[in-house]
C-alpha atoms as a PDB file:
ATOM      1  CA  UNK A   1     116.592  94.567 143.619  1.00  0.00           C
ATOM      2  CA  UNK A   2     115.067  91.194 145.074  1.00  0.00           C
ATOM      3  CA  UNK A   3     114.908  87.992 143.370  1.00  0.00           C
ATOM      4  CA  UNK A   4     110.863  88.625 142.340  1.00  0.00           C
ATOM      5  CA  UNK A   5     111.798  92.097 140.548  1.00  0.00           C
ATOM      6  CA  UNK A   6     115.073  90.470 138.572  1.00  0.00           C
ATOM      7  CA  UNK A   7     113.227  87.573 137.518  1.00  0.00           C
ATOM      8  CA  UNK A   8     110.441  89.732 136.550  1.00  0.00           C
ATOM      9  CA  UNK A   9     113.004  91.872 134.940  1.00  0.00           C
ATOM     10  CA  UNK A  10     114.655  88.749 132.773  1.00  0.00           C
ATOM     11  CA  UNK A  11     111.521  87.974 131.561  1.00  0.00           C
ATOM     12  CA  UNK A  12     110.890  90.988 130.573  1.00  0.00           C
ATOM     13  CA  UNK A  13     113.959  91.212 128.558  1.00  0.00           C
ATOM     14  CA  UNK A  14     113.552  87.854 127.029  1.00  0.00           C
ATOM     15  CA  UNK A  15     110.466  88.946 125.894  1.00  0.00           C
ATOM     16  CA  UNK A  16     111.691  91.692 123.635  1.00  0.00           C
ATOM     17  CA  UNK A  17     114.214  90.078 122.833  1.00  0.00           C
ATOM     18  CA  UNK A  18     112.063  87.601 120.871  1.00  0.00           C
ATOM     19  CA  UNK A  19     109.908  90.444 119.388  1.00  0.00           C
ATOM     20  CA  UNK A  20     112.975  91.856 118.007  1.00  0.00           C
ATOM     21  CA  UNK A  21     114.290  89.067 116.415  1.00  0.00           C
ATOM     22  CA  UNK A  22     111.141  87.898 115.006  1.00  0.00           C
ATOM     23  CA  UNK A  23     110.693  90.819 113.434  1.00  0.00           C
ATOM     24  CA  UNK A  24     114.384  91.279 111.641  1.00  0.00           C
ATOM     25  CA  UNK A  25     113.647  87.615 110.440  1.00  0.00           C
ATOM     26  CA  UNK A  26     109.842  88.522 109.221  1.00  0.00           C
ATOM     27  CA  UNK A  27     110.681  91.821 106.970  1.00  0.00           C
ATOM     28  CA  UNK A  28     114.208  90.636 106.167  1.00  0.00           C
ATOM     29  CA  UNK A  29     112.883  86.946 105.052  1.00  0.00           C
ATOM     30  CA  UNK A  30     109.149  86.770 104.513  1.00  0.00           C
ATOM     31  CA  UNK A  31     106.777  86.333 107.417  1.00  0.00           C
ATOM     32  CA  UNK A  32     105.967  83.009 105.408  1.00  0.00           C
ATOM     33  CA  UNK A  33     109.740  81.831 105.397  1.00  0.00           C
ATOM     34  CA  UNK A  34     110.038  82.215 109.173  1.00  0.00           C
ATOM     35  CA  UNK A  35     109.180  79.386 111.731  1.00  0.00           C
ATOM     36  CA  UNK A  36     109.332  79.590 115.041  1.00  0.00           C
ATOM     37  CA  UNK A  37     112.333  78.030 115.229  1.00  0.00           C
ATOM     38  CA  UNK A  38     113.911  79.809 113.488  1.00  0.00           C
ATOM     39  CA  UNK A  39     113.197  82.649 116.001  1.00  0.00           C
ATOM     40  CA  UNK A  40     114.670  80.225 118.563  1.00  0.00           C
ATOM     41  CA  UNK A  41     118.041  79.423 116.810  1.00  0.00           C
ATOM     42  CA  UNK A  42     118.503  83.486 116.354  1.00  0.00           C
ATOM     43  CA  UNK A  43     118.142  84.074 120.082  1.00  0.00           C
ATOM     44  CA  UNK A  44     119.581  80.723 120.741  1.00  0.00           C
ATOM     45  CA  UNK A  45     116.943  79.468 123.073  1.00  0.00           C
ATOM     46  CA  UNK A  46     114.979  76.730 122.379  1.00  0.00           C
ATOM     47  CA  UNK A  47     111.393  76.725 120.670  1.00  0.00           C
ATOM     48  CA  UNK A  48     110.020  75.859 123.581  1.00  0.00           C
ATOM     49  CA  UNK A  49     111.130  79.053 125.571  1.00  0.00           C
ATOM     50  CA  UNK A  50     109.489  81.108 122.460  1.00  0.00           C
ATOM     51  CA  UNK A  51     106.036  79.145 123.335  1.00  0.00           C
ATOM     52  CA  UNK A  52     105.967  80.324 126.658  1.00  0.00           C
ATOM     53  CA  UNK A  53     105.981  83.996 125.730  1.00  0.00           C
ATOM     54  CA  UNK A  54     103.990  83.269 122.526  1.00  0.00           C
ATOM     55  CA  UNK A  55     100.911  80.946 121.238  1.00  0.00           C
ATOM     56  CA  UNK A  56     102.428  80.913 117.943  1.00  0.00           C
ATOM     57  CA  UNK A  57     103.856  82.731 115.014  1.00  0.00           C
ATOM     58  CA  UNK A  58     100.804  84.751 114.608  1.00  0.00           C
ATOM     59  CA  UNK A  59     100.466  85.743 118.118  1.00  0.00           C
ATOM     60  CA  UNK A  60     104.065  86.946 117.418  1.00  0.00           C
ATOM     61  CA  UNK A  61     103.065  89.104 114.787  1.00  0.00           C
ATOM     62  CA  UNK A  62     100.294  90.422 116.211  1.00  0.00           C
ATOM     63  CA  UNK A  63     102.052  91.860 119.406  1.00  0.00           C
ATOM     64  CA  UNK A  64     104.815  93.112 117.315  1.00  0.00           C
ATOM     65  CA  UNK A  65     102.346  95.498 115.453  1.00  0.00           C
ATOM     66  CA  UNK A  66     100.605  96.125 118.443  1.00  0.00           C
ATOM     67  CA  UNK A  67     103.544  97.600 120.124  1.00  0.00           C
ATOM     68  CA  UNK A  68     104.101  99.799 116.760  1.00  0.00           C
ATOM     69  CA  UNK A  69     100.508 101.414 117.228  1.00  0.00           C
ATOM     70  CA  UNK A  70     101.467 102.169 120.764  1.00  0.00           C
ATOM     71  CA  UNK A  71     104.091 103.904 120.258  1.00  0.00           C
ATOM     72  CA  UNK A  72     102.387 106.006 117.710  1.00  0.00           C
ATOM     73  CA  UNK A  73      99.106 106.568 119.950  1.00  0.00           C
ATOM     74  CA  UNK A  74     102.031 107.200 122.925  1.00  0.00           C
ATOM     75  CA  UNK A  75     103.272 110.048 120.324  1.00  0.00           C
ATOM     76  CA  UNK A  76     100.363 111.328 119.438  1.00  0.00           C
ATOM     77  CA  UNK A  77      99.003 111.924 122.952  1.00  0.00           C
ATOM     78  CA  UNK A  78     102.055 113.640 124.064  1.00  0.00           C
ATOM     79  CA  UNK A  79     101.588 116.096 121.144  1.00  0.00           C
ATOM     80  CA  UNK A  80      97.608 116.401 122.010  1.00  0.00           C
ATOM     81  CA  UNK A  81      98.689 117.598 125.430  1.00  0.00           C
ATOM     82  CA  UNK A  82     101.062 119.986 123.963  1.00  0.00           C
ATOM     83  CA  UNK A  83      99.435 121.355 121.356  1.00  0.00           C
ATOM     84  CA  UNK A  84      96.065 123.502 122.182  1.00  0.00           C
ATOM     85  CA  UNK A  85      95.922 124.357 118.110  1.00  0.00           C
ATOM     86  CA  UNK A  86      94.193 121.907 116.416  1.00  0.00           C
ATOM     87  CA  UNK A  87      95.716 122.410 112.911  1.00  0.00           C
ATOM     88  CA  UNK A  88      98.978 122.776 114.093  1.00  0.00           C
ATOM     89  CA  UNK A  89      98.437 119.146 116.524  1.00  0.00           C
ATOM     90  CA  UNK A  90      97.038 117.587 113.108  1.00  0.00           C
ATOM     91  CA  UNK A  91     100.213 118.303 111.042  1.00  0.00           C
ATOM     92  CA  UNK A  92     102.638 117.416 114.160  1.00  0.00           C
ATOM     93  CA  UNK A  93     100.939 114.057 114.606  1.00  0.00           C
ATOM     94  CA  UNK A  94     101.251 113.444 110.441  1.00  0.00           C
ATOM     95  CA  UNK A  95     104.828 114.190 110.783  1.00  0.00           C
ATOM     96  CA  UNK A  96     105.137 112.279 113.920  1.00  0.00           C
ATOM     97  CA  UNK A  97     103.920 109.297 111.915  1.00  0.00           C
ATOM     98  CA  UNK A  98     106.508 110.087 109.001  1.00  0.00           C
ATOM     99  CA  UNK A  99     109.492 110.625 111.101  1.00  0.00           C
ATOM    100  CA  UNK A 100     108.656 106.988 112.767  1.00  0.00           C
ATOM    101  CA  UNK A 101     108.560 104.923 109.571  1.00  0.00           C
ATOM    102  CA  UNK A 102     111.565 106.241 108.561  1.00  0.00           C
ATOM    103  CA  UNK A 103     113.836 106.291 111.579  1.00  0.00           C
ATOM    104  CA  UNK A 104     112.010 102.780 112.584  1.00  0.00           C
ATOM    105  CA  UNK A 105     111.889 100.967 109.066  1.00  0.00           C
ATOM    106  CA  UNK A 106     111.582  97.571 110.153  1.00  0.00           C
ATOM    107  CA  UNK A 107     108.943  98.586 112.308  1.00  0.00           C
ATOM    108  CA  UNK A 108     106.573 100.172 109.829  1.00  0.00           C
ATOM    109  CA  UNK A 109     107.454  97.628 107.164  1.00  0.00           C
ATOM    110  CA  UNK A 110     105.951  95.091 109.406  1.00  0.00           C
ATOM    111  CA  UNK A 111     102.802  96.817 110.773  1.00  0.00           C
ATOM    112  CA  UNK A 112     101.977  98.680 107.677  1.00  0.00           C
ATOM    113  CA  UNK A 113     103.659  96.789 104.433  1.00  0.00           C
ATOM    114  CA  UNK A 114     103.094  93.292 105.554  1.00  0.00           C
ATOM    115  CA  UNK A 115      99.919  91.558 104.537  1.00  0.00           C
ATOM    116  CA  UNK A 116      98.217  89.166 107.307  1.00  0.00           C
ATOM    117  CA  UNK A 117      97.008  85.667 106.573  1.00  0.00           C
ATOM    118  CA  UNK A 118      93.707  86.349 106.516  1.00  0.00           C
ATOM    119  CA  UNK A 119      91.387  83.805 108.985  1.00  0.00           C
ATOM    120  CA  UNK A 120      88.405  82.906 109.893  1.00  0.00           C
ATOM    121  CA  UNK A 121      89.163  83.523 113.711  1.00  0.00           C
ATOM    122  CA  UNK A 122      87.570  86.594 114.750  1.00  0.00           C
ATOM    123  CA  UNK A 123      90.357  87.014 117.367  1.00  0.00           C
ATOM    124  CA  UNK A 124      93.249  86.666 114.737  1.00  0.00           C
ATOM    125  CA  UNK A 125      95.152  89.174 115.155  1.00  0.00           C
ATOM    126  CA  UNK A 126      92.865  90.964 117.188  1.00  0.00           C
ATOM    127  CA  UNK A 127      95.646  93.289 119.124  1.00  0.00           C
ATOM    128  CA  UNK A 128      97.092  94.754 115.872  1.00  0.00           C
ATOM    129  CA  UNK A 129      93.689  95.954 114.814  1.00  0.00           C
ATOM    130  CA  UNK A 130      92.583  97.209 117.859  1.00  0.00           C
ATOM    131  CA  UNK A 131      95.334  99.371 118.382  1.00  0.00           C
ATOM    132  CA  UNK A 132      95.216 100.357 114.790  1.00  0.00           C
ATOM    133  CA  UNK A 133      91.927 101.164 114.783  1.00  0.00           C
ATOM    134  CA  UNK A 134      92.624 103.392 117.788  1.00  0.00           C
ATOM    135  CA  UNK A 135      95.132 105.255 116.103  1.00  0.00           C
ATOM    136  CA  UNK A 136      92.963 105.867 112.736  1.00  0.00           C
ATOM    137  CA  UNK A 137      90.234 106.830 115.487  1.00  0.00           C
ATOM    138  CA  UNK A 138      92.246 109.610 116.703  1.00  0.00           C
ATOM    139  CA  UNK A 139      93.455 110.907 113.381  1.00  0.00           C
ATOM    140  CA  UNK A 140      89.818 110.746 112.688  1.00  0.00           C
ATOM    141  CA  UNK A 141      88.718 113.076 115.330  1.00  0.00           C
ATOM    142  CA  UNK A 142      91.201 115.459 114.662  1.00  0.00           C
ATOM    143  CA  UNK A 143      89.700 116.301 111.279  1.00  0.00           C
ATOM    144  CA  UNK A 144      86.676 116.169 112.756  1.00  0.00           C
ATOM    145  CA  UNK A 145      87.999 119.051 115.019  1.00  0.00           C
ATOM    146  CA  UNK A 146      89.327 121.120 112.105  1.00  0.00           C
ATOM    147  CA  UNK A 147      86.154 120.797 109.994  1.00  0.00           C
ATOM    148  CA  UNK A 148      83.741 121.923 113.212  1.00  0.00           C
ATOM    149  CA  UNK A 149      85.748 124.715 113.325  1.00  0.00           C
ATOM    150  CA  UNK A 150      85.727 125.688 109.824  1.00  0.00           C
ATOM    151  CA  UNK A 151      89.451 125.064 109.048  1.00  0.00           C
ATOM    152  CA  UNK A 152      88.372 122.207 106.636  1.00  0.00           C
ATOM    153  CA  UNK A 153      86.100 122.381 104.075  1.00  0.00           C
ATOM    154  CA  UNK A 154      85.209 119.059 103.791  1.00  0.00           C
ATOM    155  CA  UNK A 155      81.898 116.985 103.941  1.00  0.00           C
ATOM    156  CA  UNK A 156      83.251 113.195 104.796  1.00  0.00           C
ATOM    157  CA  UNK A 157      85.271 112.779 108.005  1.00  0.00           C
ATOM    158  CA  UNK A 158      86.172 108.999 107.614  1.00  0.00           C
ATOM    159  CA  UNK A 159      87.444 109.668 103.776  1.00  0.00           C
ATOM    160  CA  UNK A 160      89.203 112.148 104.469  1.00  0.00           C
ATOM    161  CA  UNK A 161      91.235 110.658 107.176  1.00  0.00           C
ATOM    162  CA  UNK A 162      92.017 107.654 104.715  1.00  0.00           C
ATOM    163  CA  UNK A 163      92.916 110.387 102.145  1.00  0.00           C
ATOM    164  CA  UNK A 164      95.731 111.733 104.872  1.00  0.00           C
ATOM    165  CA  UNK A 165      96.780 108.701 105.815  1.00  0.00           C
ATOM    166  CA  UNK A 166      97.067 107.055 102.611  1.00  0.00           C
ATOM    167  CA  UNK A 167      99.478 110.640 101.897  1.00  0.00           C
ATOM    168  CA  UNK A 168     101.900 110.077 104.736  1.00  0.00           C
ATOM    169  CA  UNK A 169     101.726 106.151 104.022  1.00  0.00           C
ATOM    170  CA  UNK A 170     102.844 106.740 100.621  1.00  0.00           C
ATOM    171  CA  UNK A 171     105.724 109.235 101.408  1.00  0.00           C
ATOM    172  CA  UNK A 172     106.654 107.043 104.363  1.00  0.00           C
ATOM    173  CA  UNK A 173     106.904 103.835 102.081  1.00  0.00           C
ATOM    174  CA  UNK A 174     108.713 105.244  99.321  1.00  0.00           C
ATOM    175  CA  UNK A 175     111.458 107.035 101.257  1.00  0.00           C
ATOM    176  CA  UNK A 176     112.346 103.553 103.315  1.00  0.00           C
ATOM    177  CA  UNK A 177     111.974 101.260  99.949  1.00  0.00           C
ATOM    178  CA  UNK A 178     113.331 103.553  97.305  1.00  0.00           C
ATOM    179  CA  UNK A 179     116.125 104.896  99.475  1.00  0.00           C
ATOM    180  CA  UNK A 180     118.490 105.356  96.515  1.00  0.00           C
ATOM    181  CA  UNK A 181     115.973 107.733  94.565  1.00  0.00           C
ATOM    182  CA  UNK A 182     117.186 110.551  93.589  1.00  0.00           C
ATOM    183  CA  UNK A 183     114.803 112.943  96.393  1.00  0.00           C
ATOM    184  CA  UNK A 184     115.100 116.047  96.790  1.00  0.00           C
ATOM    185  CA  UNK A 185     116.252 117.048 100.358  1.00  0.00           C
ATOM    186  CA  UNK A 186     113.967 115.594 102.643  1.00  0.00           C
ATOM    187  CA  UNK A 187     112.671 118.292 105.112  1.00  0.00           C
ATOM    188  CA  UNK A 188     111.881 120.037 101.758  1.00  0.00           C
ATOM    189  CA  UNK A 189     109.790 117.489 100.484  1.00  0.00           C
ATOM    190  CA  UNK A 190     108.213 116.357 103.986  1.00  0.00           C
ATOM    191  CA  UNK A 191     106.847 119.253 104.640  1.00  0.00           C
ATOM    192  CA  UNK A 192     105.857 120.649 101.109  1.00  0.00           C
ATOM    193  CA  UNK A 193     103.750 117.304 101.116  1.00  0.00           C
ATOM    194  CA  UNK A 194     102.240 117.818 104.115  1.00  0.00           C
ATOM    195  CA  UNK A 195     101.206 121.604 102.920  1.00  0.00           C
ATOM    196  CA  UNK A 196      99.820 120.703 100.407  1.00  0.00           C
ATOM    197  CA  UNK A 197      97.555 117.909 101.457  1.00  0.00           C
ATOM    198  CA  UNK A 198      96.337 120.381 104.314  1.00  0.00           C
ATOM    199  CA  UNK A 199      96.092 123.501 102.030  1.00  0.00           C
ATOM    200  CA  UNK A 200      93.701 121.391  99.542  1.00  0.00           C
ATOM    201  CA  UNK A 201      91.098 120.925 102.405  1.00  0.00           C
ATOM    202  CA  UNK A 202      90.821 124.116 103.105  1.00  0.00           C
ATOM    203  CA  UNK A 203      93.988 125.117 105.671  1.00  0.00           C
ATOM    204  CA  UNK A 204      95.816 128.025 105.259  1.00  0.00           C
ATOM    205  CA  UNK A 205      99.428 127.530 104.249  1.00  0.00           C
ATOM    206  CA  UNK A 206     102.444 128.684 106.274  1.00  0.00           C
ATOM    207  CA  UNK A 207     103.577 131.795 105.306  1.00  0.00           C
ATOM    208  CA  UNK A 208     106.216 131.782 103.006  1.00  0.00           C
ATOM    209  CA  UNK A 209     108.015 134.972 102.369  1.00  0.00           C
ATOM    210  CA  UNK A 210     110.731 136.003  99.410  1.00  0.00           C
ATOM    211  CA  UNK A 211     111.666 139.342  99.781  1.00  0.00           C
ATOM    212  CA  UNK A 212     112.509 139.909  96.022  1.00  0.00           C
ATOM    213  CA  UNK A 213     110.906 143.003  95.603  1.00  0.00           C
ATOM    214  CA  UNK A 214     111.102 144.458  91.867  1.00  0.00           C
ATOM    215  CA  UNK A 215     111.601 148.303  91.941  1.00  0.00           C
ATOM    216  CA  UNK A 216     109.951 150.599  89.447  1.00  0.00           C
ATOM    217  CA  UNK A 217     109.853 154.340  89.805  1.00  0.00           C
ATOM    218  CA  UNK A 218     106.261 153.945  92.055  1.00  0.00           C
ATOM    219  CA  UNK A 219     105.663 150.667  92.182  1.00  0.00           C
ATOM    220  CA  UNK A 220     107.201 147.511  93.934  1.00  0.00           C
ATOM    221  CA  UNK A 221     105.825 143.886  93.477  1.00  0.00           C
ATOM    222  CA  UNK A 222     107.084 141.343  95.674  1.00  0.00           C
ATOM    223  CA  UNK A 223     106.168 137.434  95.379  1.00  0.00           C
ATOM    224  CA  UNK A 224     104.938 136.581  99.124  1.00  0.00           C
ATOM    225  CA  UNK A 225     103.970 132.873  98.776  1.00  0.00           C
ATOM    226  CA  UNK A 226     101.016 130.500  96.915  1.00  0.00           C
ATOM    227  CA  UNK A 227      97.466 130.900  98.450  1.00  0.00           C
ATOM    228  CA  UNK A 228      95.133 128.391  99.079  1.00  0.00           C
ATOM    229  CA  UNK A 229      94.004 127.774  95.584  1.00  0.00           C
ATOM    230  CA  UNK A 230      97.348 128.111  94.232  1.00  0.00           C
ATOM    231  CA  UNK A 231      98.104 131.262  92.972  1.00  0.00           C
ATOM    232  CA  UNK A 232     100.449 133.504  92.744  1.00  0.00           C
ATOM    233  CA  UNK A 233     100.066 136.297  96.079  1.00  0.00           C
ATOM    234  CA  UNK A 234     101.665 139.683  94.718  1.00  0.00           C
ATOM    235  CA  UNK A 235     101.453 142.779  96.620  1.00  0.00           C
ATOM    236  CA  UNK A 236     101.508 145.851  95.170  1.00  0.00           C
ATOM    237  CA  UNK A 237     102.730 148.748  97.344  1.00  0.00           C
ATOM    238  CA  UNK A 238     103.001 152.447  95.921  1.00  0.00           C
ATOM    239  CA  UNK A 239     105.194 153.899  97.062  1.00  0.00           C
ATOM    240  CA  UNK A 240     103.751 157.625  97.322  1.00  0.00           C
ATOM    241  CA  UNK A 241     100.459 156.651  98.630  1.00  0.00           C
ATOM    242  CA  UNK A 242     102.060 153.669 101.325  1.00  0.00           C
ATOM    243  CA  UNK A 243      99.200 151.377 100.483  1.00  0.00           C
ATOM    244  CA  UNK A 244      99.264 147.842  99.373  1.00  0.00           C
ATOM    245  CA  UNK A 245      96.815 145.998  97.014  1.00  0.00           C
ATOM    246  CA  UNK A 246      96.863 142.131  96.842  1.00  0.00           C
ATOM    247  CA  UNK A 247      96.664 140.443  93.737  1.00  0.00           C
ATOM    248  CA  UNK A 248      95.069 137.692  94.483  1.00  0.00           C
ATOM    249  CA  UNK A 249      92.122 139.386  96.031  1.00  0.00           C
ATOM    250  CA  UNK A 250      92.555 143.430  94.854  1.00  0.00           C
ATOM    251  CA  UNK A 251      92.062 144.400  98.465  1.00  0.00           C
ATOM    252  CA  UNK A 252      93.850 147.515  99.947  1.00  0.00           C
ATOM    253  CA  UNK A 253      95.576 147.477 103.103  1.00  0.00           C
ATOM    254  CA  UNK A 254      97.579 149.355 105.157  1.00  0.00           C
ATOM    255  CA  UNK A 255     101.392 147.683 104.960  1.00  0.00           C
ATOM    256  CA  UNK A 256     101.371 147.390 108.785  1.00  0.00           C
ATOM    257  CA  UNK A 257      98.119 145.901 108.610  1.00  0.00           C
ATOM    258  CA  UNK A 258      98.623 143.120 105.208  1.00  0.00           C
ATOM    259  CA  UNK A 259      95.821 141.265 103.842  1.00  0.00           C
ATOM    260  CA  UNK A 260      92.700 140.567 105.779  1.00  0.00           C
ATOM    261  CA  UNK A 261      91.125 138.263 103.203  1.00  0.00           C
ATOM    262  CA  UNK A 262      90.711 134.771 104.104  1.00  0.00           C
ATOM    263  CA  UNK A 263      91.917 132.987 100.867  1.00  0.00           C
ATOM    264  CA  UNK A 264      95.311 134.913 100.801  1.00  0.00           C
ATOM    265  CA  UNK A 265      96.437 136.073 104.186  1.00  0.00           C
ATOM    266  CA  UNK A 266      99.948 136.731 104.247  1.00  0.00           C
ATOM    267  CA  UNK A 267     102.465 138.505 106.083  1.00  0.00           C
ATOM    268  CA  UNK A 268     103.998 141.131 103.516  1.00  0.00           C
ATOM    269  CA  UNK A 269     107.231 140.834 101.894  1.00  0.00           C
ATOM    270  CA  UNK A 270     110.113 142.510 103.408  1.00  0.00           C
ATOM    271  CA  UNK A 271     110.751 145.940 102.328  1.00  0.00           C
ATOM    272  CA  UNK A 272     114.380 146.664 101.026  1.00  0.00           C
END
């Protein structure tokens, strides 16, 4: 490596390392307690190294939450070019954006539970909502996606996006403040958030199956999941005839074939 490319490399280094400690020092004491040298002793440089990485303390800020919304559009790319379903890269990018606030607290608590001095500069802090905007932009067009193609049934694309995102916010937020609460385990309640949200505009749930069939001398009823308007999805299979009737819907299938209906497709219960 020459001389160029290690200095470069320093830098670099020196760099982050100043975004890091700024930001333990901004969630851990107040983005109002922190000057920047304070910053300085932490690292042990001098202020004077911090000013020639940084204009000030809100340039500081504003780069730290910057870098958060890149890594989140970085994730969310990576899953666009993954995932041809558009549901299915909807509910991986939500998740994606869960799974980050909690395994990065002090990095959402920053960018997303930190409130800016507000300014009359038009550039304040003109990074962090650029690349914020960018990301709601993107969450924005996939619901856009899933309404053209009739997997939403929704008439406001911008609200709805705010709806979502104010849903993973709020799980996100209370699992890194109210750590000691009493949750249930967390995959469970991840991902029974997320089908609900989804379900309620219109998305069909993942199938669900509990193969707890009741026998009678004809009849056998098994529970096979909730539908999309929350109820109950029974299927009734006699055993004489080998036909199965849904309850939500009353419509008669074959058993190989299940229900074709739209509001309560499911994959039918296991037989014993």
């Amino acid at each position: 490596m020459g001389v160029q490319e290690r200095r470069l490399r320093e830098k670099q280094e020196l760099r982050q390392e100043i975004l890091d400690a700024a930001r333990d020092l901004f969630v851990h004491e107040g983005y109002d307690n922190v000057s920047m040298r304070k910053i300085a002793e932490k690292i042990e440089y001098s202020p004077t190294t911090i000013y020639l990485y940084f204009k000030d303390k809100a340039d500081l800020l504003d780069q730290l939450c910057e870098e958060t919304f890149a890594r989140l559009e970085k994730k969310s790319l990576q899953i666009d070019r993954s995932t041809s379903d558009p549901l299915e890269a909807l509910r991986k990018g939500l998740r994606a954006y869960i799974d980050f606030g909690t395994k990065h607290p002090n990095h959402y608590k920053l960018t997303f539970m930190t409130e800016m001095q507000t300014s009359e500069d038009p550039e304040a802090f003109a990074r962090a909502r650029a690349a914020g905007q960018r990301t709601f932009d993107h969450l924005a067009g996939q619901v856009a996606q899933c309404a053209k193609l009739g997997i939403f049934q929704i008439h406001d694309v911008k609200a709805t996006s705010q709806m979502l995102w104010a849903a993973i916010h709020g799980i996100t937020s209370l699992l890194i403040v109210k750590h000691r609460f009493d949750w249930v385990e967390k995959e469970r309640l991840i991902e029974g958030m997320l089908d609900t949200v989804l379900s309620g505009l219109g998305a069909p749930r993942p199938v669900n199956v509990y193969p707890c069939a009741i026998e009678t001398k004809l009849i056998r009823v098994a529970y096979a999941g909730i539908n999309l308007y929350g109820q109950e999805t029974k299927i009734q299979a006699d055993s004489k005839e080998g036909r199965d009737r849904c309850f939500a819907c009353s419509q008669e299938s074959s058993r190989s074939e299940g229900c074709k209906d739209r509001r309560c497709k499911r994959a039918l219960a296991n037989r014993a």
